[in-house]
Protein backbone atom coordinates (compact mmCIF):
# COMPACT_ATOMS: atom_id res chain seq x y z
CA UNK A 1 50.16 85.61 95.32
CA UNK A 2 52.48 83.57 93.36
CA UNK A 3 54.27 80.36 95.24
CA UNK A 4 57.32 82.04 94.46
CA UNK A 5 56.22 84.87 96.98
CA UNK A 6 54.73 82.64 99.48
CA UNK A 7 57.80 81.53 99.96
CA UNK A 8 60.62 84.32 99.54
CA UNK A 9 58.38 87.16 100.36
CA UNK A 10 60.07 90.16 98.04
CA UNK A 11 63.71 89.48 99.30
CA UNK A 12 66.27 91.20 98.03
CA UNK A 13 67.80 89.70 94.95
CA UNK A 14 71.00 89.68 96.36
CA UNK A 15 70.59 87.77 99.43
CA UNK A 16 69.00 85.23 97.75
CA UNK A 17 72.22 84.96 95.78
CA UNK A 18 73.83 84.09 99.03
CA UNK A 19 71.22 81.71 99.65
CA UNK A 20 71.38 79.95 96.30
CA UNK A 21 75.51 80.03 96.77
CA UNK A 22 75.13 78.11 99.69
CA UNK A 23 76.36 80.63 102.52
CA UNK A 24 73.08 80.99 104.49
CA UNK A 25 71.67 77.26 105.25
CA UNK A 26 69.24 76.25 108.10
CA UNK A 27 71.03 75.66 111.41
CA UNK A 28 72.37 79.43 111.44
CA UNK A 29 71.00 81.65 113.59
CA UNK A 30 69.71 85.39 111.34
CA UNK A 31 69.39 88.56 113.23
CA UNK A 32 68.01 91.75 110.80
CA UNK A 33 69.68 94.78 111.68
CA UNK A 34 67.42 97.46 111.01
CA UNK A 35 64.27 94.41 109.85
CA UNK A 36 61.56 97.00 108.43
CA UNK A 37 58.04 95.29 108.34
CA UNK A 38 60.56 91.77 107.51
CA UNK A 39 60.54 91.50 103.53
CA UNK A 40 63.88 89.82 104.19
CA UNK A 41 62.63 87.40 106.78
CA UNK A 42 59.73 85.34 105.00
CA UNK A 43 61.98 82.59 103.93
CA UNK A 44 63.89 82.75 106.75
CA UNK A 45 61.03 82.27 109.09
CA UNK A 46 58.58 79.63 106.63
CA UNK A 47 62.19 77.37 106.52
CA UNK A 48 62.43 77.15 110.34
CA UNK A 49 65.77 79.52 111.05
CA UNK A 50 66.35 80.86 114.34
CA UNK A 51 65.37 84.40 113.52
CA UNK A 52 65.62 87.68 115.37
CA UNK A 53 65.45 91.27 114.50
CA UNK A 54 65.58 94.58 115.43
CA UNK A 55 64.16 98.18 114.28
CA UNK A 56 63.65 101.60 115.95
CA UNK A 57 59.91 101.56 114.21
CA UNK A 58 57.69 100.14 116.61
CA UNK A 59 55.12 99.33 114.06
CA UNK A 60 57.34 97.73 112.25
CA UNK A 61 58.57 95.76 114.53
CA UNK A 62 54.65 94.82 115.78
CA UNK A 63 54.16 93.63 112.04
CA UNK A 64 57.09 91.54 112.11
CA UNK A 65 55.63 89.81 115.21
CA UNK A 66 52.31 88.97 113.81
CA UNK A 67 54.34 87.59 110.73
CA UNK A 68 56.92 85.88 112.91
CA UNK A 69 54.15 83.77 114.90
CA UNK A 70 54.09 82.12 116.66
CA UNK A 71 57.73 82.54 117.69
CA UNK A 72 58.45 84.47 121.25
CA UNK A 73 58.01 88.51 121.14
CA UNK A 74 61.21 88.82 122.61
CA UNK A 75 63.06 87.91 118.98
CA UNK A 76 62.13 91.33 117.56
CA UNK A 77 63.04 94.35 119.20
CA UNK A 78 62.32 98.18 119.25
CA UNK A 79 65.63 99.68 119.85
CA UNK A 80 68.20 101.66 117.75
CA UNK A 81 71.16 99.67 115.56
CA UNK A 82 73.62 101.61 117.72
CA UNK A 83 72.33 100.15 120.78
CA UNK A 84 70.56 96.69 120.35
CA UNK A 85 70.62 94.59 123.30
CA UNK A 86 71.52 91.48 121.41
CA UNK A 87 74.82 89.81 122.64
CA UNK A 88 78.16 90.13 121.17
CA UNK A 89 78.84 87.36 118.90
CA UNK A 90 75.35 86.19 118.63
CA UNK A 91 74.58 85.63 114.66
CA UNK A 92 75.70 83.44 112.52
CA UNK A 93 74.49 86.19 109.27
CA UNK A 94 73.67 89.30 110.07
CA UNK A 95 71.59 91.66 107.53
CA UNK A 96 71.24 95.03 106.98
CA UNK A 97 68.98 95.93 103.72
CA UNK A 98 68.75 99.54 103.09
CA UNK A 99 69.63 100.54 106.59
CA UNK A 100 72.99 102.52 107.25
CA UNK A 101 72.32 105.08 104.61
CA UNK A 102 69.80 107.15 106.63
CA UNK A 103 72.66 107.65 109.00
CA UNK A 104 72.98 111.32 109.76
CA UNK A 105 76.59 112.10 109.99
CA UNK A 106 79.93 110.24 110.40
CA UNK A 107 79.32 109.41 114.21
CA UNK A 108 75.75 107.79 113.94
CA UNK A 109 77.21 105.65 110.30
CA UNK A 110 79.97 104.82 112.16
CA UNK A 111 78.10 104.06 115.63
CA UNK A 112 75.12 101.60 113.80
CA UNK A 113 77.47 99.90 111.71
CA UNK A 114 79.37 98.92 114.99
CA UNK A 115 76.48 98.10 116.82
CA UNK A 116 75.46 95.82 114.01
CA UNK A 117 79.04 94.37 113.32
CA UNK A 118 79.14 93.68 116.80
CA UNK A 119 76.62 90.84 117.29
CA UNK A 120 78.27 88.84 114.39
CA UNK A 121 80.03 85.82 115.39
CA UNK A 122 83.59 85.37 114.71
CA UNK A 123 83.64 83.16 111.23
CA UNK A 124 79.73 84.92 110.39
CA UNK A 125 78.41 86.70 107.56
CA UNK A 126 77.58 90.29 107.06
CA UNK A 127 75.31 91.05 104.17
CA UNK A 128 74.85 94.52 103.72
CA UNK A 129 73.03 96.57 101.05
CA UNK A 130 73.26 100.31 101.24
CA UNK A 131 73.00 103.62 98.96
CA UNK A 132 76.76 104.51 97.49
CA UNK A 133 77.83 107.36 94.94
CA UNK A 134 79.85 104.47 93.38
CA UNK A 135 78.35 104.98 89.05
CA UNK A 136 76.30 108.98 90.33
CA UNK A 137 79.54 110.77 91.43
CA UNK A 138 78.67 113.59 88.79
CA UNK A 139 74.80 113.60 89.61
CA UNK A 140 74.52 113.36 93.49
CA UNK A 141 75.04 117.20 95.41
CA UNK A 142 77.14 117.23 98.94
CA UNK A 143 74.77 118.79 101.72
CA UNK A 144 77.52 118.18 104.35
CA UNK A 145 79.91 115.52 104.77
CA UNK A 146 78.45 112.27 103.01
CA UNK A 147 74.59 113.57 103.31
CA UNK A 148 74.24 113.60 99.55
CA UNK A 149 71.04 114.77 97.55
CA UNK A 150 70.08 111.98 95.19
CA UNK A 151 68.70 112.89 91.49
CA UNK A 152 65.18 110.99 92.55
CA UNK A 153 65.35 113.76 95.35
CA UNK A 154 65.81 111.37 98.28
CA UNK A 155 68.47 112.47 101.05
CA UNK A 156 71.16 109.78 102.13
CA UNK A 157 74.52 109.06 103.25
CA UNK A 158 76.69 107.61 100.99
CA UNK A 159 79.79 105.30 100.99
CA UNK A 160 82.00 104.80 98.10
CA UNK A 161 84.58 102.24 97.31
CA UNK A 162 87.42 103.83 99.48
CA UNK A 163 85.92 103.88 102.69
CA UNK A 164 83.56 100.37 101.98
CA UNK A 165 87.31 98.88 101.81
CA UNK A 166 88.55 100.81 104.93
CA UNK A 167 86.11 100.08 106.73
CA UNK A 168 86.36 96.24 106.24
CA UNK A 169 89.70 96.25 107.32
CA UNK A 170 89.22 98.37 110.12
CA UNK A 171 86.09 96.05 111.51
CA UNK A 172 88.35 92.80 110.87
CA UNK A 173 86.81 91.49 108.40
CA UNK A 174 87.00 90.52 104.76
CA UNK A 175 85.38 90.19 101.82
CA UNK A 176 83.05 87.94 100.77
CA UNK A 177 82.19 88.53 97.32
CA UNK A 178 83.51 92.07 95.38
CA UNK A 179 81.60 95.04 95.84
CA UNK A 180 78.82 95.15 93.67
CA UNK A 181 76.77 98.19 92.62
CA UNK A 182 73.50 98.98 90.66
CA UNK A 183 72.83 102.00 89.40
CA UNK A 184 68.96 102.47 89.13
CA UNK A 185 68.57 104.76 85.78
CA UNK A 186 71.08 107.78 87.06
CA UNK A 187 68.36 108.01 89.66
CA UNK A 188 70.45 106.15 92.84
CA UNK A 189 72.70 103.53 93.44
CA UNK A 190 72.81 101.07 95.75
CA UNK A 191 75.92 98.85 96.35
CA UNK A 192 75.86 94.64 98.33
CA UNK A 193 78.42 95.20 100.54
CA UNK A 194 79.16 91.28 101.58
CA UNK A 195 82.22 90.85 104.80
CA UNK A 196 82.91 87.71 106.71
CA UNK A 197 84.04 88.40 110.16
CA UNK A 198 87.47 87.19 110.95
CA UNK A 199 88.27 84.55 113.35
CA UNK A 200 86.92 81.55 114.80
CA UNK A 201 83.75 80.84 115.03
């Protein structure tokens, strides 16, 4: 294992921009939305953060335990994005890597993105990766709604521009950095999706 790994684990690229531009620093309190087996966390834990998370995967959220120790249990929950017993306004940043596309309609998008959104302080940051059409619009096929089939065959909902920009007005927010999109060969695309909530914090 490289030292480079030790200490970032595989993080995504893109929050690590928002580490190296200064907008996460220690002192804030991180809660992971949807925190997988914690590939987001490593650096986040090794520096000292207050760190929680939350996942509907019990194993994952077992994993992130052992990785997270010897910090209390009760950081990491098993529980759904739409209904995580977190308080309201409780983060100072709060991620979501690769989580809101596997949404199944328009009422389960719309109900984990407010579950997330609400547990961000006033003033906090919302970093948010997630599959788009945004670059594929030609290669992705509508199975109902914004289920899309991908060209590498995976099954997601997708966002595009339009609604990303509706949808940060309609949560209060704005944005942090412009939308930003890679597309991954004509395979998928996957666009950083960056909001600071508005008001004090």
């Amino acid at each position: 294992m490289s030292a480079l790994t030790e200490q970032f684990g595989q993080i995504d690229i893109y929050l690590f921009d928002q580490l190296l531009r200064g907008r996460i620093v220690p002192g804030m309190r991180i809660l992971d939305a949807g925190c997988g087996y914690g590939r987001n966390l490593v650096y986040f834990l090794r520096e000292g953060y207050e760190v929680y998370g939350s996942d509907e995967d019990p194993q994952a959220v077992a994993a992130v335990r052992r990785l997270a120790a010897p910090l209390l249990p009760e950081n990491f929950h098993t529980e759904p994005l739409e209904a995580m017993s977190f308080p309201v306004n409780f983060a100072d940043v709060v991620l979501s890597s690769a989580v809101l596309h596997f949404a199944r309609d328009d009422h389960q998008f719309e109900a984990m993105l407010d579950g997330t959104w609400r547990v961000l302080k006033p003033g906090g940051l919302f970093f948010c990766r997630l599959a788009s059409s945004i670059g594929i619009e030609t290669q992705v096929r509508c199975l109902g709604g914004r289920r899309h089939l991908l060209p590498d065959g995976s099954e997601r909902y997708l966002v595009d521009e339009a609604l990303l920009l509706g949808l940060t007005e309609r949560l209060g927010g704005r944005l942090a950095d412009p939308l930003k999109t890679t597309v991954v060969q004509n395979q998928r695309s996957m666009t950083t999706w960056v909001v600071r909530k508005l008001g004090q914090a």
